[in-house]
PDB file of N, CA and C in Angstrom:
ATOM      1  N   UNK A   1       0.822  -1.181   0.000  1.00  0.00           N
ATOM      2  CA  UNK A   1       0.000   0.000   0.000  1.00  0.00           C
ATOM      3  C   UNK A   1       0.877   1.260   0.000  1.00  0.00           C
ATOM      4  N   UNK A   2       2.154   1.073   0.504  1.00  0.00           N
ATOM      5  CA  UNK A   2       2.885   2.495   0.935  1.00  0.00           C
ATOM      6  C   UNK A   2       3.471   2.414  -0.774  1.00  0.00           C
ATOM      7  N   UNK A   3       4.256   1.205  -1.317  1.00  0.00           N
ATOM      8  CA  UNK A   3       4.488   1.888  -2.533  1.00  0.00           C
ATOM      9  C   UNK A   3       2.994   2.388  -3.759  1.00  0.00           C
ATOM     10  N   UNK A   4       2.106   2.141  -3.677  1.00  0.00           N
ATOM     11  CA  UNK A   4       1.074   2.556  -3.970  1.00  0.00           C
ATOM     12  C   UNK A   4       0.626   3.877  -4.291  1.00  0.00           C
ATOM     13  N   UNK A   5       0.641   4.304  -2.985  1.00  0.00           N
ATOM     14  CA  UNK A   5       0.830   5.516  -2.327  1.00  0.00           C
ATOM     15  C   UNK A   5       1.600   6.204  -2.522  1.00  0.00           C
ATOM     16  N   UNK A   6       3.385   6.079  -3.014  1.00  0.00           N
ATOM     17  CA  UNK A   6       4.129   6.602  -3.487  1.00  0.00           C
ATOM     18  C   UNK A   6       4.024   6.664  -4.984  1.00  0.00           C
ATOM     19  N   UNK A   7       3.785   6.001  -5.768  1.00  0.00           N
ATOM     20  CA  UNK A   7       3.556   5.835  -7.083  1.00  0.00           C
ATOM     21  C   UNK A   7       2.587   7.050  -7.387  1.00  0.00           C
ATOM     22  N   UNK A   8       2.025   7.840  -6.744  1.00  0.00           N
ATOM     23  CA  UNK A   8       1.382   8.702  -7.159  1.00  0.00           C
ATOM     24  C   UNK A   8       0.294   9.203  -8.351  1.00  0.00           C
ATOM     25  N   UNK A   9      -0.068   7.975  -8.896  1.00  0.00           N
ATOM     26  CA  UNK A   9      -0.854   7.789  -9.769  1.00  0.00           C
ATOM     27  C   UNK A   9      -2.027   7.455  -9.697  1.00  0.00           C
ATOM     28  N   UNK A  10      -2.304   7.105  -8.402  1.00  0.00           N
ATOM     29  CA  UNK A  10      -3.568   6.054  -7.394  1.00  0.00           C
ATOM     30  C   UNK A  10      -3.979   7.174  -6.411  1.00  0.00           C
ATOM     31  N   UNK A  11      -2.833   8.025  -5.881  1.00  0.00           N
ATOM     32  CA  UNK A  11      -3.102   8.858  -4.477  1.00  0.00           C
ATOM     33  C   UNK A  11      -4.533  10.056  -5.101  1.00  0.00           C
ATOM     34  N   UNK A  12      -4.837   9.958  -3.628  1.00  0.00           N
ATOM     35  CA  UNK A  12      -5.569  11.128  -3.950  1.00  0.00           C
ATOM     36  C   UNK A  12      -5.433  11.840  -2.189  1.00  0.00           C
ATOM     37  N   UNK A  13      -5.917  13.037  -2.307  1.00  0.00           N
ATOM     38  CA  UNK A  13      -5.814  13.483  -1.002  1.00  0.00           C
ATOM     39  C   UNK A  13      -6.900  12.528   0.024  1.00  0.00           C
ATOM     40  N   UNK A  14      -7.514  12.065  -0.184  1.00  0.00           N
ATOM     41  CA  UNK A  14      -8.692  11.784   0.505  1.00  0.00           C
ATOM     42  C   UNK A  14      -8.431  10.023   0.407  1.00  0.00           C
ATOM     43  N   UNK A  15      -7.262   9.799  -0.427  1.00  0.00           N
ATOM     44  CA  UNK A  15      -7.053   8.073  -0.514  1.00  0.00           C
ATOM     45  C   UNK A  15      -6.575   7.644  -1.630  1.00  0.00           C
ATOM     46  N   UNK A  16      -7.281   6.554  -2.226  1.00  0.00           N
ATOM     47  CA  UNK A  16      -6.769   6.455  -3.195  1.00  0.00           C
ATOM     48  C   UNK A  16      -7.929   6.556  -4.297  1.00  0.00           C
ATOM     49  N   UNK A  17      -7.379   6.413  -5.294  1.00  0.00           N
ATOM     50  CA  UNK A  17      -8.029   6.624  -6.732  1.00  0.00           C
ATOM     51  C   UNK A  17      -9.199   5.666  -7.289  1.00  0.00           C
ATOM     52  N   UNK A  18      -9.692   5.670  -8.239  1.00  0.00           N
ATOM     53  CA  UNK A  18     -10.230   4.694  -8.844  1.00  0.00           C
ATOM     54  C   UNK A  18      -9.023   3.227  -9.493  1.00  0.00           C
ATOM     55  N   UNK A  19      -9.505   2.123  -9.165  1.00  0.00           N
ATOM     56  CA  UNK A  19      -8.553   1.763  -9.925  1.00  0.00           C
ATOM     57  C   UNK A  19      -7.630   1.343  -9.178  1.00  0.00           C
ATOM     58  N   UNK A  20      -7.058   1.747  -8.275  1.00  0.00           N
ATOM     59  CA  UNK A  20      -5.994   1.127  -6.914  1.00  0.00           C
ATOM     60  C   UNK A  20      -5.854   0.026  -6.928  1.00  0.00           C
ATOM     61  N   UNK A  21      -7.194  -0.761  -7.012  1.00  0.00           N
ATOM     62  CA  UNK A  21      -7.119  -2.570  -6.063  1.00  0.00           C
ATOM     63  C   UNK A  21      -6.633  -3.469  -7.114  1.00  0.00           C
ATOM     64  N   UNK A  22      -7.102  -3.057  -8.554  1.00  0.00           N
ATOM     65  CA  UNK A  22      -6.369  -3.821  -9.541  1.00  0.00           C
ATOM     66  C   UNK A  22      -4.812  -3.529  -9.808  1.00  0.00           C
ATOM     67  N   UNK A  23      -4.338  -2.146  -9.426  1.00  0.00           N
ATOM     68  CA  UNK A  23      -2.768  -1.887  -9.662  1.00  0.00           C
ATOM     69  C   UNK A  23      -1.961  -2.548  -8.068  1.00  0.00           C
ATOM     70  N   UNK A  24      -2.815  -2.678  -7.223  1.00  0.00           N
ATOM     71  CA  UNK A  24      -2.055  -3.700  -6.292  1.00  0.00           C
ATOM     72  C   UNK A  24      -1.971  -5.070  -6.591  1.00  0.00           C
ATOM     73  N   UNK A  25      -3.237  -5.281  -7.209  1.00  0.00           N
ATOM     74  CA  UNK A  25      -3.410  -6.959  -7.615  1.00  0.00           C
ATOM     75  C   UNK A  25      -2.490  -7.126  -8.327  1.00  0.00           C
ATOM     76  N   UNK A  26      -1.968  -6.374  -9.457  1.00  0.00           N
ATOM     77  CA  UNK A  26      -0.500  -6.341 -10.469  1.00  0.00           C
ATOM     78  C   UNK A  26       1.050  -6.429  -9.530  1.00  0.00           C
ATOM     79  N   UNK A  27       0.545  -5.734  -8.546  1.00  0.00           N
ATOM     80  CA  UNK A  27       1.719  -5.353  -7.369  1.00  0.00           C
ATOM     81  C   UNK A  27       2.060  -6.599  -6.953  1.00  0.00           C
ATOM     82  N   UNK A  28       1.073  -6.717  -6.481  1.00  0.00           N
ATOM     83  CA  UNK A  28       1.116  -8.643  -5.515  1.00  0.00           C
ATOM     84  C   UNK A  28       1.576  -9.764  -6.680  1.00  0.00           C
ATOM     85  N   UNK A  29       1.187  -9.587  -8.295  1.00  0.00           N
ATOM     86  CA  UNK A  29       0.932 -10.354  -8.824  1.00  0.00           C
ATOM     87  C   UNK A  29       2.540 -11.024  -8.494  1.00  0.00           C
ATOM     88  N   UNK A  30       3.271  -9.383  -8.562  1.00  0.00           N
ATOM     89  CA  UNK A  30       4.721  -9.420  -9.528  1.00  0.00           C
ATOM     90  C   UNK A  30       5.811 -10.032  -8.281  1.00  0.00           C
ATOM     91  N   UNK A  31       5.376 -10.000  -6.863  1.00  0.00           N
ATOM     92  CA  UNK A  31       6.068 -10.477  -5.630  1.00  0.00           C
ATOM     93  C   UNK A  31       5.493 -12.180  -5.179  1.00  0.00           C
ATOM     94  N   UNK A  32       4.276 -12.077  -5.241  1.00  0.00           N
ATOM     95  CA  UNK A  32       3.784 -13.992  -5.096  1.00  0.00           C
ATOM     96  C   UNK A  32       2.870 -13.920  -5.906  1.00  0.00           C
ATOM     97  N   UNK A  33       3.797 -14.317  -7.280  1.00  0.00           N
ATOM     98  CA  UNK A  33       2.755 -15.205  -8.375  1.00  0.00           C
ATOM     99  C   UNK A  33       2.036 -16.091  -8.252  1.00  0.00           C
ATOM    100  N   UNK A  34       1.994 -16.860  -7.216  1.00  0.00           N
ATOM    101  CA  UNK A  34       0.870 -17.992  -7.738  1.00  0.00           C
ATOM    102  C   UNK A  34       0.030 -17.938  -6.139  1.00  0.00           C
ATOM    103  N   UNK A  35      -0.147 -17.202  -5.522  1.00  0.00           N
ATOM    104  CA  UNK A  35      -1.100 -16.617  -4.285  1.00  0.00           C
ATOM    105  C   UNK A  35      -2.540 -16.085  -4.748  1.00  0.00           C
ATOM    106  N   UNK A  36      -2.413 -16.026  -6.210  1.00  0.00           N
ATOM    107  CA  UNK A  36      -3.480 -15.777  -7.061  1.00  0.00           C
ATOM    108  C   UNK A  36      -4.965 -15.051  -5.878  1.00  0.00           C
ATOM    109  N   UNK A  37      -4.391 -13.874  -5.684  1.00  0.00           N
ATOM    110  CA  UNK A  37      -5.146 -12.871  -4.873  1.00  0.00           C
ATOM    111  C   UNK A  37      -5.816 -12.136  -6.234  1.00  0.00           C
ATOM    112  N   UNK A  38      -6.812 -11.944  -5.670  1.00  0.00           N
ATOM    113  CA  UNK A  38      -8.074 -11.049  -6.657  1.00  0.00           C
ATOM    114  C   UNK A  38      -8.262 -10.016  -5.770  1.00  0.00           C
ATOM    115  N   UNK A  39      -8.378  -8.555  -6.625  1.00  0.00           N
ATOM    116  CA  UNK A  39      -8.707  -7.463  -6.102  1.00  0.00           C
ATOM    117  C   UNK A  39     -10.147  -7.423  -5.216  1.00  0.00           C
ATOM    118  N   UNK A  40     -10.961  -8.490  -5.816  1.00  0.00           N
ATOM    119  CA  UNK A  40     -12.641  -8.630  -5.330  1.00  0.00           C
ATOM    120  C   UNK A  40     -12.622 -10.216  -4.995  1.00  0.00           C
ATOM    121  N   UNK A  41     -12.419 -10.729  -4.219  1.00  0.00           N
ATOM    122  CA  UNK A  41     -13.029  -9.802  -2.553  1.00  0.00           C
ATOM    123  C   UNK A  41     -11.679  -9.988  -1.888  1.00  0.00           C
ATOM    124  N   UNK A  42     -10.372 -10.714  -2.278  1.00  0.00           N
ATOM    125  CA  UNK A  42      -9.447 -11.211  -1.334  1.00  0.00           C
ATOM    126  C   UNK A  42      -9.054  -9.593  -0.625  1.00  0.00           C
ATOM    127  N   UNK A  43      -8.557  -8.745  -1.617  1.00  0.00           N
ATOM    128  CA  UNK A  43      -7.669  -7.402  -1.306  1.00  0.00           C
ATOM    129  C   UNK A  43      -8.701  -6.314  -0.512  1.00  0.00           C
ATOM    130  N   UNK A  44      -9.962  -6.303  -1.054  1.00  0.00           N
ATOM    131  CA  UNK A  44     -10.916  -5.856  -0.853  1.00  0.00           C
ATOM    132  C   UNK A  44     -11.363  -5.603   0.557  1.00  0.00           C
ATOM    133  N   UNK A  45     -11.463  -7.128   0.757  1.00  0.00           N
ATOM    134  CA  UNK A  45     -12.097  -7.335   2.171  1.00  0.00           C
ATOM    135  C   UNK A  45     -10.147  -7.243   3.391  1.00  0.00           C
ATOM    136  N   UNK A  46      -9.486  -7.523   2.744  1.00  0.00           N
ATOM    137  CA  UNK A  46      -8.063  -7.001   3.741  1.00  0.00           C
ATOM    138  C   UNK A  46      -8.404  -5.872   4.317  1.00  0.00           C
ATOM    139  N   UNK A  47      -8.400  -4.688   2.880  1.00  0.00           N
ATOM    140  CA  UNK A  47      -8.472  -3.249   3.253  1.00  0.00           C
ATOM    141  C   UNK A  47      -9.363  -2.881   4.424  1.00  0.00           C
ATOM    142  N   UNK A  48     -10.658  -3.511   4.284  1.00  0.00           N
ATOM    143  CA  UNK A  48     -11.521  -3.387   5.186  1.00  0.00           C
ATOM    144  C   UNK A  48     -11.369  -3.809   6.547  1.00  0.00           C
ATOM    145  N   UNK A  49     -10.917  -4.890   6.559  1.00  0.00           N
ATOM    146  CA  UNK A  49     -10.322  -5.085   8.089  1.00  0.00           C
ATOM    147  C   UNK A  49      -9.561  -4.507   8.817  1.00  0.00           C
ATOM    148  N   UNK A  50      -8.535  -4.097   7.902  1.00  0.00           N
ATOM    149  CA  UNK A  50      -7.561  -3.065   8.334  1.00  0.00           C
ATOM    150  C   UNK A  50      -8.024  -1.750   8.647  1.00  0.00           C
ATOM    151  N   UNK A  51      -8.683  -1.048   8.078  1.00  0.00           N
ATOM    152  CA  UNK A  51      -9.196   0.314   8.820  1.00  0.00           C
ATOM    153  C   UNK A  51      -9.849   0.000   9.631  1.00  0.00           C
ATOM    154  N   UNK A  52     -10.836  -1.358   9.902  1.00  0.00           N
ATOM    155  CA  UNK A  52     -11.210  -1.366  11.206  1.00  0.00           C
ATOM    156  C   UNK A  52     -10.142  -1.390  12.383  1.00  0.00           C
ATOM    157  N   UNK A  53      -9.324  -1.958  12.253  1.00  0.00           N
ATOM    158  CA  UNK A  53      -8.256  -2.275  13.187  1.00  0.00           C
ATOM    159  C   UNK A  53      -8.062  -1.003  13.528  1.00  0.00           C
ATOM    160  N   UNK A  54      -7.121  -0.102  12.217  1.00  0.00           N
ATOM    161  CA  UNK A  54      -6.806   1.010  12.462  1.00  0.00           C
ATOM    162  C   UNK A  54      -7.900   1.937  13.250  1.00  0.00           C
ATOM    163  N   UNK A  55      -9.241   2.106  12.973  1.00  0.00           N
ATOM    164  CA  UNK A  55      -9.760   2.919  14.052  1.00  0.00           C
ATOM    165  C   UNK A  55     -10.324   2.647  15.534  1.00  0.00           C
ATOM    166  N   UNK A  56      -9.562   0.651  15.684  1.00  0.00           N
ATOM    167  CA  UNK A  56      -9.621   1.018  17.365  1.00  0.00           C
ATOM    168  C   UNK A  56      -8.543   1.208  17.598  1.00  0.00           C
ATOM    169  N   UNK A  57      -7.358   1.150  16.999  1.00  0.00           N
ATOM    170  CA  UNK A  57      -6.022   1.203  17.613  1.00  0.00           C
ATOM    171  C   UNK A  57      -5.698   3.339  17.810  1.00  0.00           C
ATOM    172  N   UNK A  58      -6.331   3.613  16.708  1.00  0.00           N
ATOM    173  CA  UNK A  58      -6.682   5.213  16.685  1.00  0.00           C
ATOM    174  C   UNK A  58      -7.179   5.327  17.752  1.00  0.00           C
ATOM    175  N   UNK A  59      -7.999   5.101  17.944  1.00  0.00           N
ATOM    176  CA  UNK A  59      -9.420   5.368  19.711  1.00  0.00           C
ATOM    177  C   UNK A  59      -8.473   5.237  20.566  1.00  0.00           C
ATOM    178  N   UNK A  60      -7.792   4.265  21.042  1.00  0.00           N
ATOM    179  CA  UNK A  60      -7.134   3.900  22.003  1.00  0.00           C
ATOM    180  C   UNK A  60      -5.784   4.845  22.039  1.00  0.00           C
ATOM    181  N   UNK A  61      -5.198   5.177  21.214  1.00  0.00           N
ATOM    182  CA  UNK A  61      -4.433   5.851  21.369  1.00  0.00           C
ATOM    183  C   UNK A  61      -4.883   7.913  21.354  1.00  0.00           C
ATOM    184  N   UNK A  62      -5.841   7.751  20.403  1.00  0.00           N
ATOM    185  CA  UNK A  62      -6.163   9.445  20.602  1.00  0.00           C
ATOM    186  C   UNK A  62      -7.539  10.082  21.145  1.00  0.00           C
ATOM    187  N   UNK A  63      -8.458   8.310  21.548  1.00  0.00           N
ATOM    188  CA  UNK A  63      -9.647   8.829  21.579  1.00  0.00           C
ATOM    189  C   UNK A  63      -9.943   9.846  23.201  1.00  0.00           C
ATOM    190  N   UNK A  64     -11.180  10.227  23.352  1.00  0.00           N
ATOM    191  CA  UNK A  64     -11.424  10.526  24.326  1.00  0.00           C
ATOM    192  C   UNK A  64     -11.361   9.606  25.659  1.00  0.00           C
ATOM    193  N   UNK A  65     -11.123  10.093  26.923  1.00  0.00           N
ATOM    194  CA  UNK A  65     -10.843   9.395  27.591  1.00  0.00           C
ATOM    195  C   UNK A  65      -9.878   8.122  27.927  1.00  0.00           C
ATOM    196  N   UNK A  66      -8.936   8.164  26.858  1.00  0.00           N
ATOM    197  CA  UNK A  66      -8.055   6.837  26.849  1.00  0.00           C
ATOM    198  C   UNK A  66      -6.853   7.663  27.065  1.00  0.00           C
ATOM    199  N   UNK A  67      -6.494   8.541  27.978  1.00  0.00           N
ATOM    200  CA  UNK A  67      -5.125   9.083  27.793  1.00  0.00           C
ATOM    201  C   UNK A  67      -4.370   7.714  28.609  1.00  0.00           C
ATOM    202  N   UNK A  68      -4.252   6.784  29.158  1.00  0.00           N
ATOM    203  CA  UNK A  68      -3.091   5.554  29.468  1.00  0.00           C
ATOM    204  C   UNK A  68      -2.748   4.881  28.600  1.00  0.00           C
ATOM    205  N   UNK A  69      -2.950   4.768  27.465  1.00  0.00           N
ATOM    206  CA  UNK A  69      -2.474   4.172  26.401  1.00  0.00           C
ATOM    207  C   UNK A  69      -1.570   4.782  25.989  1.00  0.00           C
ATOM    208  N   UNK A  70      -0.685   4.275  25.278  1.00  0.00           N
ATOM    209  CA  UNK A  70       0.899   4.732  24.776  1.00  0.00           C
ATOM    210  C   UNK A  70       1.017   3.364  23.799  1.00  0.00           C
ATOM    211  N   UNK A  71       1.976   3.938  22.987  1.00  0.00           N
ATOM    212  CA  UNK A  71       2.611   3.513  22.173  1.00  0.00           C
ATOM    213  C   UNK A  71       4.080   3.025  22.477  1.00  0.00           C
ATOM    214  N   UNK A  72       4.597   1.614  22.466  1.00  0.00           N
ATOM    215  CA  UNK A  72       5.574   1.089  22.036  1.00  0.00           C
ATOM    216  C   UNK A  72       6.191   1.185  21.081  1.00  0.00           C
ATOM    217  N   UNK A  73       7.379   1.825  20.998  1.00  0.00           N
ATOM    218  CA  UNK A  73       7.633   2.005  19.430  1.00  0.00           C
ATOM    219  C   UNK A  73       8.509   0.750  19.482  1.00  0.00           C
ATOM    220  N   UNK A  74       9.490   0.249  20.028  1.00  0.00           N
ATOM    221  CA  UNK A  74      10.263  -0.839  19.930  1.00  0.00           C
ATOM    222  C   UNK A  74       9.750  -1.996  19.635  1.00  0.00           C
ATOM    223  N   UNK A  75       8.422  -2.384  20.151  1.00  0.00           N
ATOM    224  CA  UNK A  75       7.527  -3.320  20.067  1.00  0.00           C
ATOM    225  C   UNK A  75       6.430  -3.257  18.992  1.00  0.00           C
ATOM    226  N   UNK A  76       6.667  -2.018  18.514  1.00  0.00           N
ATOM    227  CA  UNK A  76       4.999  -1.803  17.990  1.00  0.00           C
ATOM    228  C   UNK A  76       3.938  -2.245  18.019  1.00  0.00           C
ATOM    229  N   UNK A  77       3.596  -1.723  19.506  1.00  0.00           N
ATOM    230  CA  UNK A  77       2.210  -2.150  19.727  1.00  0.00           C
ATOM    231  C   UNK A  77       1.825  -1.269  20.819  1.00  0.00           C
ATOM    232  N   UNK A  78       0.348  -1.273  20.881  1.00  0.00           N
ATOM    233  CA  UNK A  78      -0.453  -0.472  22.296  1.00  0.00           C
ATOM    234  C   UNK A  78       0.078  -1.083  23.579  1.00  0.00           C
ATOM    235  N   UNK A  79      -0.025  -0.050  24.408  1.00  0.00           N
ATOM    236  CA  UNK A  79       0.832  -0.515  25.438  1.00  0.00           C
ATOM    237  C   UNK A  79      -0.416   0.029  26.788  1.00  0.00           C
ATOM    238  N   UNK A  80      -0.662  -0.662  27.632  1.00  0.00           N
ATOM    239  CA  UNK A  80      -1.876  -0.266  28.552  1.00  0.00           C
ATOM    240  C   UNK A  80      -1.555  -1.543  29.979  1.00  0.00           C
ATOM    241  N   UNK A  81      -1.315  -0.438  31.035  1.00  0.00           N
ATOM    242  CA  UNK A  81      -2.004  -1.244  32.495  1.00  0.00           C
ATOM    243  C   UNK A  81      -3.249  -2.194  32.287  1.00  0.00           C
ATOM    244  N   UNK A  82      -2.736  -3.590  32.845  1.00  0.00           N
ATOM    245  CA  UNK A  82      -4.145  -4.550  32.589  1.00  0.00           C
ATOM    246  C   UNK A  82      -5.168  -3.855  32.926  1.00  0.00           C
ATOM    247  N   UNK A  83      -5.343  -3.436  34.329  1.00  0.00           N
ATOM    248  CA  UNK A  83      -6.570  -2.851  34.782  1.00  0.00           C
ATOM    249  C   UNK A  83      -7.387  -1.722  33.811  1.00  0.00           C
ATOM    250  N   UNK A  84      -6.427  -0.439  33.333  1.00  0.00           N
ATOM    251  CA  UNK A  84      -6.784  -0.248  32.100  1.00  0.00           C
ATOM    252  C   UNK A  84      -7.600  -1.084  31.200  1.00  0.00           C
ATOM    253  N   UNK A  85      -6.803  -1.869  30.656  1.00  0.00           N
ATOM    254  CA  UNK A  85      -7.151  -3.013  29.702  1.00  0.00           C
ATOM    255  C   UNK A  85      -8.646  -3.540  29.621  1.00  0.00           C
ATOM    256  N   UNK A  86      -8.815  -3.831  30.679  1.00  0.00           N
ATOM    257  CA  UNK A  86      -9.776  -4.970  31.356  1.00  0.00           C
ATOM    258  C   UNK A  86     -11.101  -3.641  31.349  1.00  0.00           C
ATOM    259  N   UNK A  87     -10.937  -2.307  31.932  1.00  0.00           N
ATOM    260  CA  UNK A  87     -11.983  -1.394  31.925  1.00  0.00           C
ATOM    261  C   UNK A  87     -12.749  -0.966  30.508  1.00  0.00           C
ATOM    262  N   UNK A  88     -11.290  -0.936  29.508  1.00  0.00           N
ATOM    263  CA  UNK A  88     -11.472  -0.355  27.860  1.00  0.00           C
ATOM    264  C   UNK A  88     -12.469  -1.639  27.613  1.00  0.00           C
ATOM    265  N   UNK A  89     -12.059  -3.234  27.776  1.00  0.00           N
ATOM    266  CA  UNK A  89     -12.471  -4.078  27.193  1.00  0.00           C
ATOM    267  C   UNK A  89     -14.196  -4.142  27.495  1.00  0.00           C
ATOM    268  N   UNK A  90     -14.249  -4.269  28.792  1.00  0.00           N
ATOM    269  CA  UNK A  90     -15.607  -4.334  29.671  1.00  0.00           C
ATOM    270  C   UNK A  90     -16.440  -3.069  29.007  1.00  0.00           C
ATOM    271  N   UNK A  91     -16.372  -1.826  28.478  1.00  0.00           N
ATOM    272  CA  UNK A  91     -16.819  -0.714  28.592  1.00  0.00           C
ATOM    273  C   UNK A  91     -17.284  -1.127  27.105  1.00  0.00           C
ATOM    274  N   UNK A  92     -16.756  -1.625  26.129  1.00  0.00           N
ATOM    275  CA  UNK A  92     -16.438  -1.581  24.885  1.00  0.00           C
ATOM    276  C   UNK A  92     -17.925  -3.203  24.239  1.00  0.00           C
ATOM    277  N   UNK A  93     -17.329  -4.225  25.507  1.00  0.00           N
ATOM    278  CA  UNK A  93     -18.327  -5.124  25.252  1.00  0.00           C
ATOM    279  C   UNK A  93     -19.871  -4.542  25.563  1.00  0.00           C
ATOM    280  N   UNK A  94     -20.216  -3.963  26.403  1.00  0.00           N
ATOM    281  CA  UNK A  94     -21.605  -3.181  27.235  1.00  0.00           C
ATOM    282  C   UNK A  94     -22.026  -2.538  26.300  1.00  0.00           C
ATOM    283  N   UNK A  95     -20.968  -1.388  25.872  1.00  0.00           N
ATOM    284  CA  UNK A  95     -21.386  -0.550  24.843  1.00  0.00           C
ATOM    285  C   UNK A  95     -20.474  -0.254  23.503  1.00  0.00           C
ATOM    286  N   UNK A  96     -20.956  -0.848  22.371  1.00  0.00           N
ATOM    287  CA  UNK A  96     -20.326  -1.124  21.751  1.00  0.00           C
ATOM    288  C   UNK A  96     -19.920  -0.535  20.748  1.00  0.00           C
TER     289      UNK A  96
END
């Protein structure tokens, strides 16, 4: 996605372009040929998971009320007191 994104032909301010999922499908084609990934639904449905991810890992790190969360950069990953943990999780199952 980042060379994608650099290629500048796909970018747009707001994301990417029309057309993106097939110039990755070419991307992927040319690194694991025979993984025979399709833009619809294999790449498709990735993308989608991934911004979900990305906007709890966003919440947790910038949302309201979550200032104990931090970032690991060595580890890369969220970094939180269990008890923390256990409150975000509980709060999150209740209300979802």
């Amino acid at each position: 996605m980042v060379d994608l994104h650099n290629v500048e032909t796909y970018n747009a301010d707001t994301g990417f372009k029309v057309g993106y999922l097939n110039e990755l499908e070419r991307m992927l084609e040319k690194v694991l040929p025979y993984a025979v990934l399709k833009s619809k639904p294999n790449l498709e449905s990735r993308i989608r998971t991934l911004k979900r991810d990305w906007v709890i890992v966003y919440d947790m790190l910038n949302g309201k009320d979550n200032s104990d969360f931090g970032w690991d950069e060595h580890r890369q990953m969220v970094v939180v007191e269990d008890v923390v943990w256990n409150s975000y999780i509980n709060a999150k199952i209740m209300f979802p």
